[in-house]
C-alpha atoms as a PDB file:
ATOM      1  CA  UNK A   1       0.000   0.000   0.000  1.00  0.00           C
ATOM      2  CA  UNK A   2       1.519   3.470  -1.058  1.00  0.00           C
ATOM      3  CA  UNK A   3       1.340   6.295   1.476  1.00  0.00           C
ATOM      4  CA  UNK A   4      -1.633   8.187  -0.321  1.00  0.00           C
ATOM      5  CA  UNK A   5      -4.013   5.228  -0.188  1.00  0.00           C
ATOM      6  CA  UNK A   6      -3.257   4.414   3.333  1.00  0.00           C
ATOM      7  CA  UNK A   7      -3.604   8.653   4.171  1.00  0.00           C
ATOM      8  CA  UNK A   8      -6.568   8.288   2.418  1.00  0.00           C
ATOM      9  CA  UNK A   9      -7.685   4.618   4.423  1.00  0.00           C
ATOM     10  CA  UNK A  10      -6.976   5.791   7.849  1.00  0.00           C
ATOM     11  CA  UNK A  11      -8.371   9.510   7.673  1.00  0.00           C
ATOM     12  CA  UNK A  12     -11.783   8.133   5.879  1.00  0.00           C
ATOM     13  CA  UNK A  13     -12.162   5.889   9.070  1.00  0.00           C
ATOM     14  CA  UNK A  14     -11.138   8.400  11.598  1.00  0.00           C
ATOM     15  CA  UNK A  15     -12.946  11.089  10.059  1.00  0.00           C
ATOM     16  CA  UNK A  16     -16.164   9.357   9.970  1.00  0.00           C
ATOM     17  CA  UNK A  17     -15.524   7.881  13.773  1.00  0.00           C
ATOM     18  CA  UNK A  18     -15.026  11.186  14.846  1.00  0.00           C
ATOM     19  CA  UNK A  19     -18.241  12.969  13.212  1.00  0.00           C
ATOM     20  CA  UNK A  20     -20.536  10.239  14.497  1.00  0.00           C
ATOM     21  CA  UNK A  21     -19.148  10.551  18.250  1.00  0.00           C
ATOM     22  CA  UNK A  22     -19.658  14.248  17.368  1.00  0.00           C
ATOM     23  CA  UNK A  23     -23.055  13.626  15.656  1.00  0.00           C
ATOM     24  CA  UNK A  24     -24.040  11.203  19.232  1.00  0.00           C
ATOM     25  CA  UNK A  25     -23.087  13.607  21.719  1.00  0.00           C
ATOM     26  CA  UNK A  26     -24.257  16.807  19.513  1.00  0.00           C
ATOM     27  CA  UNK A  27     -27.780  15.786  17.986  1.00  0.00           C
ATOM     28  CA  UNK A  28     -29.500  13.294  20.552  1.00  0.00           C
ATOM     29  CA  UNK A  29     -31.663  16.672  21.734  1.00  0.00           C
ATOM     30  CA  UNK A  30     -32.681  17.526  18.192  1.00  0.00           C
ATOM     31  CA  UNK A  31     -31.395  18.934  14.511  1.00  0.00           C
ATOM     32  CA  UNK A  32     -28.820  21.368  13.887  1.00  0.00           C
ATOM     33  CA  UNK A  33     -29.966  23.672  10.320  1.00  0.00           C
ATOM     34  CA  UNK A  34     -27.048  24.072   8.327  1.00  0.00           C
ATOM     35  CA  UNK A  35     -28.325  25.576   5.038  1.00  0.00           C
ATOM     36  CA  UNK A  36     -31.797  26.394   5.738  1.00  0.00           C
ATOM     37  CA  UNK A  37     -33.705  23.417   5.161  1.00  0.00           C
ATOM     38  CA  UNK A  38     -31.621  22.057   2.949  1.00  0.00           C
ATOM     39  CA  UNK A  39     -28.751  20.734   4.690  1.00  0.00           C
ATOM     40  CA  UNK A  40     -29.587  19.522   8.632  1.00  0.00           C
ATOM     41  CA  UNK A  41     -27.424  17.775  10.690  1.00  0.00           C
ATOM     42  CA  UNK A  42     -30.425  14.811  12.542  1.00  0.00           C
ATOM     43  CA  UNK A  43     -28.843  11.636  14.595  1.00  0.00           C
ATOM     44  CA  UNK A  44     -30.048   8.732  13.340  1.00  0.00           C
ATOM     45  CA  UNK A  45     -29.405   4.977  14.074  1.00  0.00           C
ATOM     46  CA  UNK A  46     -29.299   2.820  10.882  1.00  0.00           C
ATOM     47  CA  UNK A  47     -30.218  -0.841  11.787  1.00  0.00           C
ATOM     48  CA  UNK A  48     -30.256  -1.736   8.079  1.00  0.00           C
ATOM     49  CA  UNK A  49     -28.520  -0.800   4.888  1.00  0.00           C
ATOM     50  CA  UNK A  50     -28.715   1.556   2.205  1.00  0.00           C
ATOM     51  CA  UNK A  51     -31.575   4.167   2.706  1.00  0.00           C
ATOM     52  CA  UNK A  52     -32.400   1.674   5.867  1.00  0.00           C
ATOM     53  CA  UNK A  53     -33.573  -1.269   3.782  1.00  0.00           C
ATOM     54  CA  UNK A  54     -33.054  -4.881   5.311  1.00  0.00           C
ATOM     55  CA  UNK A  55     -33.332  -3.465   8.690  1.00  0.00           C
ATOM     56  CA  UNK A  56     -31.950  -5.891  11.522  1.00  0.00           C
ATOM     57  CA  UNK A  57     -30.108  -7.642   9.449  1.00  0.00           C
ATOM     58  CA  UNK A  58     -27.130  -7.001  11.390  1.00  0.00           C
ATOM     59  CA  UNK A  59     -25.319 -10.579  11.355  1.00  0.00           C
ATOM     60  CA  UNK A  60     -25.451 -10.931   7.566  1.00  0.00           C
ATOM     61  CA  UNK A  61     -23.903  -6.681   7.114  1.00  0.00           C
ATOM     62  CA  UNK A  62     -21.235  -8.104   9.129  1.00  0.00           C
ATOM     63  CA  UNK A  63     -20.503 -11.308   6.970  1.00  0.00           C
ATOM     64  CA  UNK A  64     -21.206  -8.844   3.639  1.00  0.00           C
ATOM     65  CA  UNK A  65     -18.998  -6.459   4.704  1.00  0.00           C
ATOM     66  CA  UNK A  66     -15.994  -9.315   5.519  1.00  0.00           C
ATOM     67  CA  UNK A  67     -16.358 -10.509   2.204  1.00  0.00           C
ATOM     68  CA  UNK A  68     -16.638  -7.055  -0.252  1.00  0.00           C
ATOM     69  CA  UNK A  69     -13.465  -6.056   2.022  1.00  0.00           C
ATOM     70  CA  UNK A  70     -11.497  -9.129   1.361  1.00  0.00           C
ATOM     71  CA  UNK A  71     -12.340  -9.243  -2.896  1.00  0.00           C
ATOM     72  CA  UNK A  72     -11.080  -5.145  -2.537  1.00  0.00           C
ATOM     73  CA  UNK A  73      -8.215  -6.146  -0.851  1.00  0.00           C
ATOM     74  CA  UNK A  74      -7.380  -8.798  -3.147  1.00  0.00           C
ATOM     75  CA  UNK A  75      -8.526  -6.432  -6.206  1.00  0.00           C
ATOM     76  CA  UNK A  76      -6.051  -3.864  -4.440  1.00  0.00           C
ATOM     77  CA  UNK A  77      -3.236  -6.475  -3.726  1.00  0.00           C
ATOM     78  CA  UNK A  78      -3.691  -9.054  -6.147  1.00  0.00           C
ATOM     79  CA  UNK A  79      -4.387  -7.175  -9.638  1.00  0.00           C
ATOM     80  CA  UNK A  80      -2.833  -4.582 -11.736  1.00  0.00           C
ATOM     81  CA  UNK A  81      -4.414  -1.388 -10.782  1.00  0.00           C
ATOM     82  CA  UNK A  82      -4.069   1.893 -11.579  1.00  0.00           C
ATOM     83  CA  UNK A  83      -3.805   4.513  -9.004  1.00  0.00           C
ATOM     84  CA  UNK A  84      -6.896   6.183  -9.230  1.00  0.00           C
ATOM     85  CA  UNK A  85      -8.236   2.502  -9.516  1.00  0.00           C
ATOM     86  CA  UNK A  86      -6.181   1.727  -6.145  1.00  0.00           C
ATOM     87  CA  UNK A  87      -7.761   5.395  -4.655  1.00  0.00           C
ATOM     88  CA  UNK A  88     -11.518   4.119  -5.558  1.00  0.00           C
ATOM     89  CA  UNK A  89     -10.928   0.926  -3.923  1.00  0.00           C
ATOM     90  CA  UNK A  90      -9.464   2.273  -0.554  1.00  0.00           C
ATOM     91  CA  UNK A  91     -12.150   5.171  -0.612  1.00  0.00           C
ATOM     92  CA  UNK A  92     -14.659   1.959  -0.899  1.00  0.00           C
ATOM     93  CA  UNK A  93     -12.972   0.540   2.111  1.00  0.00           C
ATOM     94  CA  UNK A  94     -12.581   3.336   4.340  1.00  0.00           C
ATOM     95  CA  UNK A  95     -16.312   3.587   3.978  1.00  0.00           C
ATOM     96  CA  UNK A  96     -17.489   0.190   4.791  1.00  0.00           C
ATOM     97  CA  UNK A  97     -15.105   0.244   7.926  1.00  0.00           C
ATOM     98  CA  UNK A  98     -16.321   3.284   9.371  1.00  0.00           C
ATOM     99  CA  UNK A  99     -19.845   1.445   9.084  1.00  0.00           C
ATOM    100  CA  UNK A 100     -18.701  -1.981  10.111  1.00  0.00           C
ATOM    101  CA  UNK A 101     -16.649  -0.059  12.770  1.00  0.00           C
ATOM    102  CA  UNK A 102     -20.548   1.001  14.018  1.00  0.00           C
ATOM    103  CA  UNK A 103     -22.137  -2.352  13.613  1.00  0.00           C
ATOM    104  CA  UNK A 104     -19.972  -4.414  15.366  1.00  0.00           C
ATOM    105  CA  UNK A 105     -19.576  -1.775  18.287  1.00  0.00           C
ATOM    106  CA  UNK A 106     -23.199  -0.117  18.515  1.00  0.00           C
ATOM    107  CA  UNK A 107     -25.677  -3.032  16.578  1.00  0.00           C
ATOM    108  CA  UNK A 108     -26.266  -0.068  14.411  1.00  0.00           C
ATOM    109  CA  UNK A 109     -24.524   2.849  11.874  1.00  0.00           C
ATOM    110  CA  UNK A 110     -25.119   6.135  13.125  1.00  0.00           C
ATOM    111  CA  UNK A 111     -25.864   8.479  10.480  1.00  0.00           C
ATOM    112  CA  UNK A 112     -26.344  12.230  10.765  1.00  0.00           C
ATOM    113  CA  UNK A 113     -26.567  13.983   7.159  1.00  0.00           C
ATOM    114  CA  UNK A 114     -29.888  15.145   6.686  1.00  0.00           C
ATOM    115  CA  UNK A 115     -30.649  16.676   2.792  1.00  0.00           C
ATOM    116  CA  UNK A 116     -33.735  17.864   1.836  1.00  0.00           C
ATOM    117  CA  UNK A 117     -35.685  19.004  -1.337  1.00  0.00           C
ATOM    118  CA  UNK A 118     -38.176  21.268   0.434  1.00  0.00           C
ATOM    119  CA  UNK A 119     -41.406  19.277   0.971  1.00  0.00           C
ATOM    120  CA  UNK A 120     -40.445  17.340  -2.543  1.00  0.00           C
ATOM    121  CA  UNK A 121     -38.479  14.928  -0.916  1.00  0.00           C
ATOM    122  CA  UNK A 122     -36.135  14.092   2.169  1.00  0.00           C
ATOM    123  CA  UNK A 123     -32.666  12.026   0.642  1.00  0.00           C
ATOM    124  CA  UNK A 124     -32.691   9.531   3.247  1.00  0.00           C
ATOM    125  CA  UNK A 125     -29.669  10.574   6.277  1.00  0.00           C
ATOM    126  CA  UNK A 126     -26.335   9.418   5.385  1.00  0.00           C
ATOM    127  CA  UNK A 127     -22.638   9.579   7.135  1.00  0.00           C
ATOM    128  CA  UNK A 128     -18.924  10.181   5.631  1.00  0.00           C
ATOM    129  CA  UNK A 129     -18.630   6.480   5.740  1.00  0.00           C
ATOM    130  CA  UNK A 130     -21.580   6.468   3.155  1.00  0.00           C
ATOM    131  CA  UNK A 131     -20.581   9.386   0.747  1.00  0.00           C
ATOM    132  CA  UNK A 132     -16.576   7.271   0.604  1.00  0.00           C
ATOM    133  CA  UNK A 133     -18.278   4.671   0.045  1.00  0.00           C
ATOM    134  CA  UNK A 134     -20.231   6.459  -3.016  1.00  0.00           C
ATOM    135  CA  UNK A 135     -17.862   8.581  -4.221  1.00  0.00           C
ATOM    136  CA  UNK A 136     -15.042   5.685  -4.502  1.00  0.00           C
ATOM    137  CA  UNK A 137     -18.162   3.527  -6.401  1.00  0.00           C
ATOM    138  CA  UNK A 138     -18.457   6.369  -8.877  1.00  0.00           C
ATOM    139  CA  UNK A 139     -14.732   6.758  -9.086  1.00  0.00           C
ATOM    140  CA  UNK A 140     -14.473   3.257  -9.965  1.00  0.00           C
ATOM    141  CA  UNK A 141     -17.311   3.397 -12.496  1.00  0.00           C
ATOM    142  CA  UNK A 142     -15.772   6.134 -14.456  1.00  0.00           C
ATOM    143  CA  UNK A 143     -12.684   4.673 -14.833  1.00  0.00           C
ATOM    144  CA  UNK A 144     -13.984   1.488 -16.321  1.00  0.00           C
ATOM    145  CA  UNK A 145     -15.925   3.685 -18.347  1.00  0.00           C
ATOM    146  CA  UNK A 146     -12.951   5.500 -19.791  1.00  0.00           C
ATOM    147  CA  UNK A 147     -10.763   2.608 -20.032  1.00  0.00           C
ATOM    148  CA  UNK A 148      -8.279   3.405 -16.827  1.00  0.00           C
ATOM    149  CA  UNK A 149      -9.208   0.783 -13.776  1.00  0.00           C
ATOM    150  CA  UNK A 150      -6.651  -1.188 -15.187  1.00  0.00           C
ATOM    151  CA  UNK A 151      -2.816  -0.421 -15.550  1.00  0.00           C
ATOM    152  CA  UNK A 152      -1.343  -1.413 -18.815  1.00  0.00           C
ATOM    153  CA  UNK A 153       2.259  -1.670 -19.759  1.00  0.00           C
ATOM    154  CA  UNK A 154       2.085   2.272 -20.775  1.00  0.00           C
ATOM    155  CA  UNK A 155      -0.025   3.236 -18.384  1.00  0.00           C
ATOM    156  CA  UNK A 156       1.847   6.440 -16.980  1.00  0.00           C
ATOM    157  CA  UNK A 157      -0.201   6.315 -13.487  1.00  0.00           C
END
């Protein structure tokens, strides 16, 4: 592992530890508006997945999560990647551990990111571990798109 990718491992779990102790102690008594009614901070416990589907399914997370972080690791260790490819992958990782971190420790992800369309529609509340975890996945998506997830013999990454 090169330094960036393990910067960008350990501060992706550390900074999402660190805003949901923040988002715990902080936002128990109620929301914090950050851009009107846009943007709220709201505490949340997540007992399932994705926009709270498959809710106390907290055994089979744990398994999931085990095995998506041992295929990245062996995508990350066992392939040639590019860097950005290597960067998408630990971004992905970072993500899931901050989450796994929660569900292991607390039964449940705490999630505190509250975005709104006025009285359209509420996005469903989300954490840092969440938007690594989606930003890596659409990353990774647009370098298979253009051709760049793997390295090739001229690859200049």
């Amino acid at each position: 592992m090169n330094i960036l990718t393990g910067i960008i491992l350990v501060a992706s779990v550390i900074l999402d530890q660190a805003t949901k102790k923040w988002a715990s102690d902080a936002l128990k008594s109620g929301s914090i508006k950050v851009i009107g009614n846009f943007l709220r901070f709201t505490y949340a416990e997540n007992k399932g997945a994705a926009f709270s589907i498959l809710q106390n399914q907290r055994i089979f997370f744990i398994i999931i999560t085990l095995i998506m972080m041992a295929v990245l690791a062996y995508i990350y260790f066992g392939s040639k990647t590019s860097r950005p490819s290597k960067i998408s992958i630990v971004m992905i990782a970072g993500g899931a551990a901050g989450n796994f971190i929660d569900r292991v420790r607390l039964g449940y992800v705490v999630d505190f990111i509250d975005v709104r369309f006025g009285s359209f529609y509420n996005f469903p509340i989300f954490n840092i571990a969440d938007s690594f975890v989606v930003c890596g996945t659409i990353l990774m998506i647009i370098l298979i798109f253009i051709n760049k997830f793997e390295k090739s013999e001229t690859d200049g990454f």
